[in-house]
PDB file of N, CA and C in Angstrom:
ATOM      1  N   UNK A   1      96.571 174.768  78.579  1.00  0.00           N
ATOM      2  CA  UNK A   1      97.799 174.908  79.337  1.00  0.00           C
ATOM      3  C   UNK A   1      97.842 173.821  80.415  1.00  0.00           C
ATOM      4  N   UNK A   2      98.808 173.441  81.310  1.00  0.00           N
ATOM      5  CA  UNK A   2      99.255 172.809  81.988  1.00  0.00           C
ATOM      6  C   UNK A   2      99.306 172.971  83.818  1.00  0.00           C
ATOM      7  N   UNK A   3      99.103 172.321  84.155  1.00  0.00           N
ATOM      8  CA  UNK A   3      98.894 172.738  85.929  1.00  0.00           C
ATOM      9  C   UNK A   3      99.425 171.440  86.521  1.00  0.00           C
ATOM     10  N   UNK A   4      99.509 171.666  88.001  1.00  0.00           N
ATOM     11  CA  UNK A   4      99.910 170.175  88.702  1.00  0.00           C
ATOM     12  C   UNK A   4      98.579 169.179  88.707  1.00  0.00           C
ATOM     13  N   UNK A   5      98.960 167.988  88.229  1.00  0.00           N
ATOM     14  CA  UNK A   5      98.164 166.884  88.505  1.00  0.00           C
ATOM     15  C   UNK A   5      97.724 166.565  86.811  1.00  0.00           C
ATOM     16  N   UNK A   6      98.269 167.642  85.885  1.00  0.00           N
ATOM     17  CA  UNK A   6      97.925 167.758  84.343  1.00  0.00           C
ATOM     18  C   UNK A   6      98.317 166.377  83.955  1.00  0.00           C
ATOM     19  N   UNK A   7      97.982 165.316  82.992  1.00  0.00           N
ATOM     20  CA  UNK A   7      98.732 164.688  82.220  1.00  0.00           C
ATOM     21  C   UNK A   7      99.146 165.176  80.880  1.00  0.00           C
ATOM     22  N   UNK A   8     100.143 164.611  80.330  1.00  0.00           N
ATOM     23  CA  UNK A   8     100.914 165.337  79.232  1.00  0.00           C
ATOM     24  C   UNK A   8     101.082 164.133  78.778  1.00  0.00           C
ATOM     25  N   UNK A   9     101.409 164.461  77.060  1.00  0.00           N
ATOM     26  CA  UNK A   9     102.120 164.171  76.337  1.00  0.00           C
ATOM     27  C   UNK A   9     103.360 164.271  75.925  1.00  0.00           C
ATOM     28  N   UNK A  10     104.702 163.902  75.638  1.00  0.00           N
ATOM     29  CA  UNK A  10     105.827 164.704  74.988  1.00  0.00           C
ATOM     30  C   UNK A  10     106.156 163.924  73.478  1.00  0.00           C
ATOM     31  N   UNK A  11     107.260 164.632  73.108  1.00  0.00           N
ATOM     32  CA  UNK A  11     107.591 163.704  71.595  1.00  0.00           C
ATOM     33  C   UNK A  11     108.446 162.524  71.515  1.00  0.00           C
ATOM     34  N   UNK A  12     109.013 162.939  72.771  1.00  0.00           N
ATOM     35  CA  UNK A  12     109.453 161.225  72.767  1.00  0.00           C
ATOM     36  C   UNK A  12     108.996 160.348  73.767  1.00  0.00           C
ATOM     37  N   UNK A  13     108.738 159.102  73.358  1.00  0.00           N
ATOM     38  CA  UNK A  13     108.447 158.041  74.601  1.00  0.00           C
ATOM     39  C   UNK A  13     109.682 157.780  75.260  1.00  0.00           C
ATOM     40  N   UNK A  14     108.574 157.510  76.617  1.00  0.00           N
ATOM     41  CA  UNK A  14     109.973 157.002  77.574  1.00  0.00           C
ATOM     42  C   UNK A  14     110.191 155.271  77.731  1.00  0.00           C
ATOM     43  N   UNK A  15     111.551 155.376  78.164  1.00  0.00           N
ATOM     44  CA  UNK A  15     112.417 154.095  77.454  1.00  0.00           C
ATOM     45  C   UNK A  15     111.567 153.039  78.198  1.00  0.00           C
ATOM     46  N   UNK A  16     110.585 152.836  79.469  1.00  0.00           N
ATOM     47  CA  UNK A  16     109.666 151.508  79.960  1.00  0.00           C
ATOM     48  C   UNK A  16     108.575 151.293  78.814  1.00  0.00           C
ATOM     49  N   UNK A  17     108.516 150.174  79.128  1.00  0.00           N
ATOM     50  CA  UNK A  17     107.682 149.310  78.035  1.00  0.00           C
ATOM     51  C   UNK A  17     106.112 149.003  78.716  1.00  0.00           C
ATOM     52  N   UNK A  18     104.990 149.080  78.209  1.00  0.00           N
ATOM     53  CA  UNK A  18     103.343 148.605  79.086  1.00  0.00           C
ATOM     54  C   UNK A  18     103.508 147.476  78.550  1.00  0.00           C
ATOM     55  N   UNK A  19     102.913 146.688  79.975  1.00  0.00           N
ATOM     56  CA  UNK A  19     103.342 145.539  79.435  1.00  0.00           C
ATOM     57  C   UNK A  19     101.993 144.904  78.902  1.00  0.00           C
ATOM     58  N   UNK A  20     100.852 145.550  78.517  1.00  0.00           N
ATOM     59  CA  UNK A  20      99.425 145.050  78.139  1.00  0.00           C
ATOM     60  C   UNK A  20      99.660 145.060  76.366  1.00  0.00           C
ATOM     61  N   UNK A  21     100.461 146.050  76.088  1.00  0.00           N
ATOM     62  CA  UNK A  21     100.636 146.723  74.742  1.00  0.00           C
ATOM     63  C   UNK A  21     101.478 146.626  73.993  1.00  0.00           C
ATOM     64  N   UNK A  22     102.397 146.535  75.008  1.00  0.00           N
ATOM     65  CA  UNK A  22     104.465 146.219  74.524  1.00  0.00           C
ATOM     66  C   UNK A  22     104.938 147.408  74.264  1.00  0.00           C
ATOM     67  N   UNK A  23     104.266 148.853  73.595  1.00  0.00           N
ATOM     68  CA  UNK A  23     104.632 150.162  73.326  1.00  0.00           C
ATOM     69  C   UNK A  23     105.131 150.684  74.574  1.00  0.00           C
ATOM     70  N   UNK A  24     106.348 151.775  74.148  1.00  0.00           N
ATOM     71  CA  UNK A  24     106.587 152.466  74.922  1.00  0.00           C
ATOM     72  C   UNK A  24     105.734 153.634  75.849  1.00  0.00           C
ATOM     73  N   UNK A  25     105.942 153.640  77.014  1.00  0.00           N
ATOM     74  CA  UNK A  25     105.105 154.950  77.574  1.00  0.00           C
ATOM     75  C   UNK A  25     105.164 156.313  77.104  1.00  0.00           C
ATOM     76  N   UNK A  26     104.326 157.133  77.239  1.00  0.00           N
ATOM     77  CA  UNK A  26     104.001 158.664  76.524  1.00  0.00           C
ATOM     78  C   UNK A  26     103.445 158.996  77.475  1.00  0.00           C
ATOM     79  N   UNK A  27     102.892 158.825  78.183  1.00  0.00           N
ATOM     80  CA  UNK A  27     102.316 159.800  79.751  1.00  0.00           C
ATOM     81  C   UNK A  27     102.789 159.805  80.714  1.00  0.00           C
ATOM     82  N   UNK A  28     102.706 161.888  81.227  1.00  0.00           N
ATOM     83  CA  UNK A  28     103.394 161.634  82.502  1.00  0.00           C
ATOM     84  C   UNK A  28     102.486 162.537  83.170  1.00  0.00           C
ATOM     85  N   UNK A  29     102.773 162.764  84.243  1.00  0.00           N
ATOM     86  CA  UNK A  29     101.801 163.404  85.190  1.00  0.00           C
ATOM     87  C   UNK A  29     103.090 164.511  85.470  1.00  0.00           C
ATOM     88  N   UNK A  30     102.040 165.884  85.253  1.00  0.00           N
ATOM     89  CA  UNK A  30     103.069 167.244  86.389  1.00  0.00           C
ATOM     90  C   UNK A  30     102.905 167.123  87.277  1.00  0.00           C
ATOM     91  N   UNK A  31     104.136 167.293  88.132  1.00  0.00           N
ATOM     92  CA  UNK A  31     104.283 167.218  89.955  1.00  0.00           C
ATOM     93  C   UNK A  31     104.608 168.684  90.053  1.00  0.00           C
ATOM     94  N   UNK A  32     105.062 169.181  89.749  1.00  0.00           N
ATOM     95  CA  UNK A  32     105.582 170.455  89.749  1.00  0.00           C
ATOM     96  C   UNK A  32     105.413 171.441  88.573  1.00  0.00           C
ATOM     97  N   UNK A  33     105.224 172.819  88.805  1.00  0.00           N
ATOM     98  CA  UNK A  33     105.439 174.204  87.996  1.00  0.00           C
ATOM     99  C   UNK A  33     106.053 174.974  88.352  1.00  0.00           C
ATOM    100  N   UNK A  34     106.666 175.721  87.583  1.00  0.00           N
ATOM    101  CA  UNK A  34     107.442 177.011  88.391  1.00  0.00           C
ATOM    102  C   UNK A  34     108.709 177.438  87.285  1.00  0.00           C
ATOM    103  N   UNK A  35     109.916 177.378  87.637  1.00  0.00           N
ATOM    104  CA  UNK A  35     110.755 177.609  86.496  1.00  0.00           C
ATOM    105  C   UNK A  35     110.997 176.222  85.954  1.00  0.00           C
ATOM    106  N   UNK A  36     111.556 175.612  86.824  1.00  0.00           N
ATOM    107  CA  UNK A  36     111.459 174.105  86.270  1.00  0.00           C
ATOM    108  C   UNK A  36     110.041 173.309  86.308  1.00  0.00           C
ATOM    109  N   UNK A  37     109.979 171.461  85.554  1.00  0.00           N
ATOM    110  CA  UNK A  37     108.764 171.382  85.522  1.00  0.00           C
ATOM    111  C   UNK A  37     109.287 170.272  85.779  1.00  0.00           C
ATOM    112  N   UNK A  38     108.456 169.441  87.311  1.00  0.00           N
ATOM    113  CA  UNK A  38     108.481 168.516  87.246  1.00  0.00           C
ATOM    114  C   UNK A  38     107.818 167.045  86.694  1.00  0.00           C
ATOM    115  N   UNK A  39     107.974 166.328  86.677  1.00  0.00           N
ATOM    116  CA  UNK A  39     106.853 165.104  85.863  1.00  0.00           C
ATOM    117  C   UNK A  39     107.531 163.845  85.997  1.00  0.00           C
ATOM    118  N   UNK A  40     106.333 162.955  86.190  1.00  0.00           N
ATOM    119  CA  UNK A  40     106.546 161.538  86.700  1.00  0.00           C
ATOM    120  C   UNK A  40     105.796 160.951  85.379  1.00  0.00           C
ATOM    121  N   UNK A  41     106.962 159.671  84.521  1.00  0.00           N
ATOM    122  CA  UNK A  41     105.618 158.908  84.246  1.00  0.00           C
ATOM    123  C   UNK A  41     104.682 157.949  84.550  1.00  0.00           C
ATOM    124  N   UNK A  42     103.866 157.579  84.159  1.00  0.00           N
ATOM    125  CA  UNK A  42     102.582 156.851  84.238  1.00  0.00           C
ATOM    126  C   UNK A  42     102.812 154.786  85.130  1.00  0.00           C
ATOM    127  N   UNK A  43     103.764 155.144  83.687  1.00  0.00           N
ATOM    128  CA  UNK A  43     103.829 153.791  84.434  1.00  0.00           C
ATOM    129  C   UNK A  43     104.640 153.191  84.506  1.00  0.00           C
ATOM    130  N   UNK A  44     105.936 153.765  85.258  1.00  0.00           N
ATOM    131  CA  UNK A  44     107.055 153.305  85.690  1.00  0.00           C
ATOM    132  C   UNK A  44     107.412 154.219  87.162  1.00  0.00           C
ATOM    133  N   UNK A  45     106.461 155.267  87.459  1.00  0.00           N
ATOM    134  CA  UNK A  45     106.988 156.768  87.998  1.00  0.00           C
ATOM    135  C   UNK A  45     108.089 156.937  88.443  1.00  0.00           C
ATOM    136  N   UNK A  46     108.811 156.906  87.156  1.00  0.00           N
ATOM    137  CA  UNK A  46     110.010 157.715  87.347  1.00  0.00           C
ATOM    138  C   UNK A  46     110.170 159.041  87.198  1.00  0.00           C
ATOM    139  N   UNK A  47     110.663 159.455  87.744  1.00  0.00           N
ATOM    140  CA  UNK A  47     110.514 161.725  87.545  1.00  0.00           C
ATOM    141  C   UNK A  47     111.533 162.069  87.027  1.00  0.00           C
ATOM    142  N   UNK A  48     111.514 163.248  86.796  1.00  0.00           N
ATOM    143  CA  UNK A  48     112.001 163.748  85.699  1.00  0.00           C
ATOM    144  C   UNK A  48     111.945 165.617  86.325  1.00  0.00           C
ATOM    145  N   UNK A  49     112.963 166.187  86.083  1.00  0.00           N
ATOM    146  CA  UNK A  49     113.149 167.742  85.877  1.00  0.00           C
ATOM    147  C   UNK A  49     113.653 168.706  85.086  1.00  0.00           C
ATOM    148  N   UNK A  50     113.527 169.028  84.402  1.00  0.00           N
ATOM    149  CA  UNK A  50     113.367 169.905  83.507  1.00  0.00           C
ATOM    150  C   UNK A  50     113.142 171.539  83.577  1.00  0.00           C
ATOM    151  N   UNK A  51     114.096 172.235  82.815  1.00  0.00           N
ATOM    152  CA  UNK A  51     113.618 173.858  82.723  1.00  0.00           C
ATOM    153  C   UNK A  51     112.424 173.981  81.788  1.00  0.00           C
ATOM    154  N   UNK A  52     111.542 174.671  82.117  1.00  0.00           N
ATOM    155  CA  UNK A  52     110.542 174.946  81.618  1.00  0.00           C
ATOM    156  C   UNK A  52     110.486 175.386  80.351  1.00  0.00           C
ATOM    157  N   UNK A  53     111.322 176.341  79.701  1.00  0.00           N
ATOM    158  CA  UNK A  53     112.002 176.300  78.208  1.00  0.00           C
ATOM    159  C   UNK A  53     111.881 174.403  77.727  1.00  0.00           C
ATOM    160  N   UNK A  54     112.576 173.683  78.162  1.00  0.00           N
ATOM    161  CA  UNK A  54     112.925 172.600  77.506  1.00  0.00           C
ATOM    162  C   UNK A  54     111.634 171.612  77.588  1.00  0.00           C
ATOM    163  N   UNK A  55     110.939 171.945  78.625  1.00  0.00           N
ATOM    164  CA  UNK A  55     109.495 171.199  78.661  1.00  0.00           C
ATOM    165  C   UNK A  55     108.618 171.437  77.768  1.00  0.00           C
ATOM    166  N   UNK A  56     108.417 172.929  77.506  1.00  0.00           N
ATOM    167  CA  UNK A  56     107.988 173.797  76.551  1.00  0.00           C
ATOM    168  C   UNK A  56     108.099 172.943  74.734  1.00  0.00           C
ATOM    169  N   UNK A  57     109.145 172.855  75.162  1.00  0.00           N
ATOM    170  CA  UNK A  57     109.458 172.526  73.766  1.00  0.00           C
ATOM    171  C   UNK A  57     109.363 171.042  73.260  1.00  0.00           C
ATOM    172  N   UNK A  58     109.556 170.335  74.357  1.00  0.00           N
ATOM    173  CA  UNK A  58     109.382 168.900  74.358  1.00  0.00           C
ATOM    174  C   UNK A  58     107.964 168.581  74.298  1.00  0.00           C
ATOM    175  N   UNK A  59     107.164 168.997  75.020  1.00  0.00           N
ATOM    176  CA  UNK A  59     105.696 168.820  75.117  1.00  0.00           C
ATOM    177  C   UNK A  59     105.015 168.321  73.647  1.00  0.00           C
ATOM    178  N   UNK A  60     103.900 167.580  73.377  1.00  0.00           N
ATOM    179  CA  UNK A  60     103.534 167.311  72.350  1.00  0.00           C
ATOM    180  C   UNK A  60     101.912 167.945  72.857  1.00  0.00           C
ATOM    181  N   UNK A  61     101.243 167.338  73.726  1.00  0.00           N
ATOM    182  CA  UNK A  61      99.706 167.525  74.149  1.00  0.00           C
ATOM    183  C   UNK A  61      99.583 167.653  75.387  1.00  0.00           C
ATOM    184  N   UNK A  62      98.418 168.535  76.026  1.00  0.00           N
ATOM    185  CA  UNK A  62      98.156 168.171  76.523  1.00  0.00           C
ATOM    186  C   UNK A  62      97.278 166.976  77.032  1.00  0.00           C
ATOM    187  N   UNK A  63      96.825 166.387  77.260  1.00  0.00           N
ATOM    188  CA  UNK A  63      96.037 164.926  77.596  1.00  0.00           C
ATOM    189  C   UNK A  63      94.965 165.574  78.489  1.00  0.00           C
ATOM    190  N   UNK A  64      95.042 165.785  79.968  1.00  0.00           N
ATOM    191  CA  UNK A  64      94.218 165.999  80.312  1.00  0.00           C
ATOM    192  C   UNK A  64      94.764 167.023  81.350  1.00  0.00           C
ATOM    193  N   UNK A  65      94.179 168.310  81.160  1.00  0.00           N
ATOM    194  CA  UNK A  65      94.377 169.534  82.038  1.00  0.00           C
ATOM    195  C   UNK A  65      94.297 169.704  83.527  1.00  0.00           C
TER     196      UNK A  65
END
């Protein structure tokens, strides 16, 4: 399961590019739990909010708990 400071996975990448790799980003960090879920990614930190239903469902992995 998931907690603040978790990294995640979801199913879609987000639209910034690494620029070591050229692939799109897939990690984000939880900032938040509760009904909604917040999350920043990796390496652009841009955030993001979300109902927890829709996080739920979006989620692919966890990465690291």
């Amino acid at each position: 399961m998931y907690q603040v400071g978790s990294l995640v996975e979801m199913k879609k990448p987000h639209a910034c590019v690494i620029k070591e790799t050229g692939k799109k980003a897939n990690q984000w960090k939880v900032l938040r739990v509760g009904a909604d879920i917040k999350i920043q990614c990796t390496n652009c930190q841009h955030t993001i909010m979300m109902s927890r239903y829709d996080f739920d469902r979006k989620l692919k992995k966890v990465l690291q708990p």
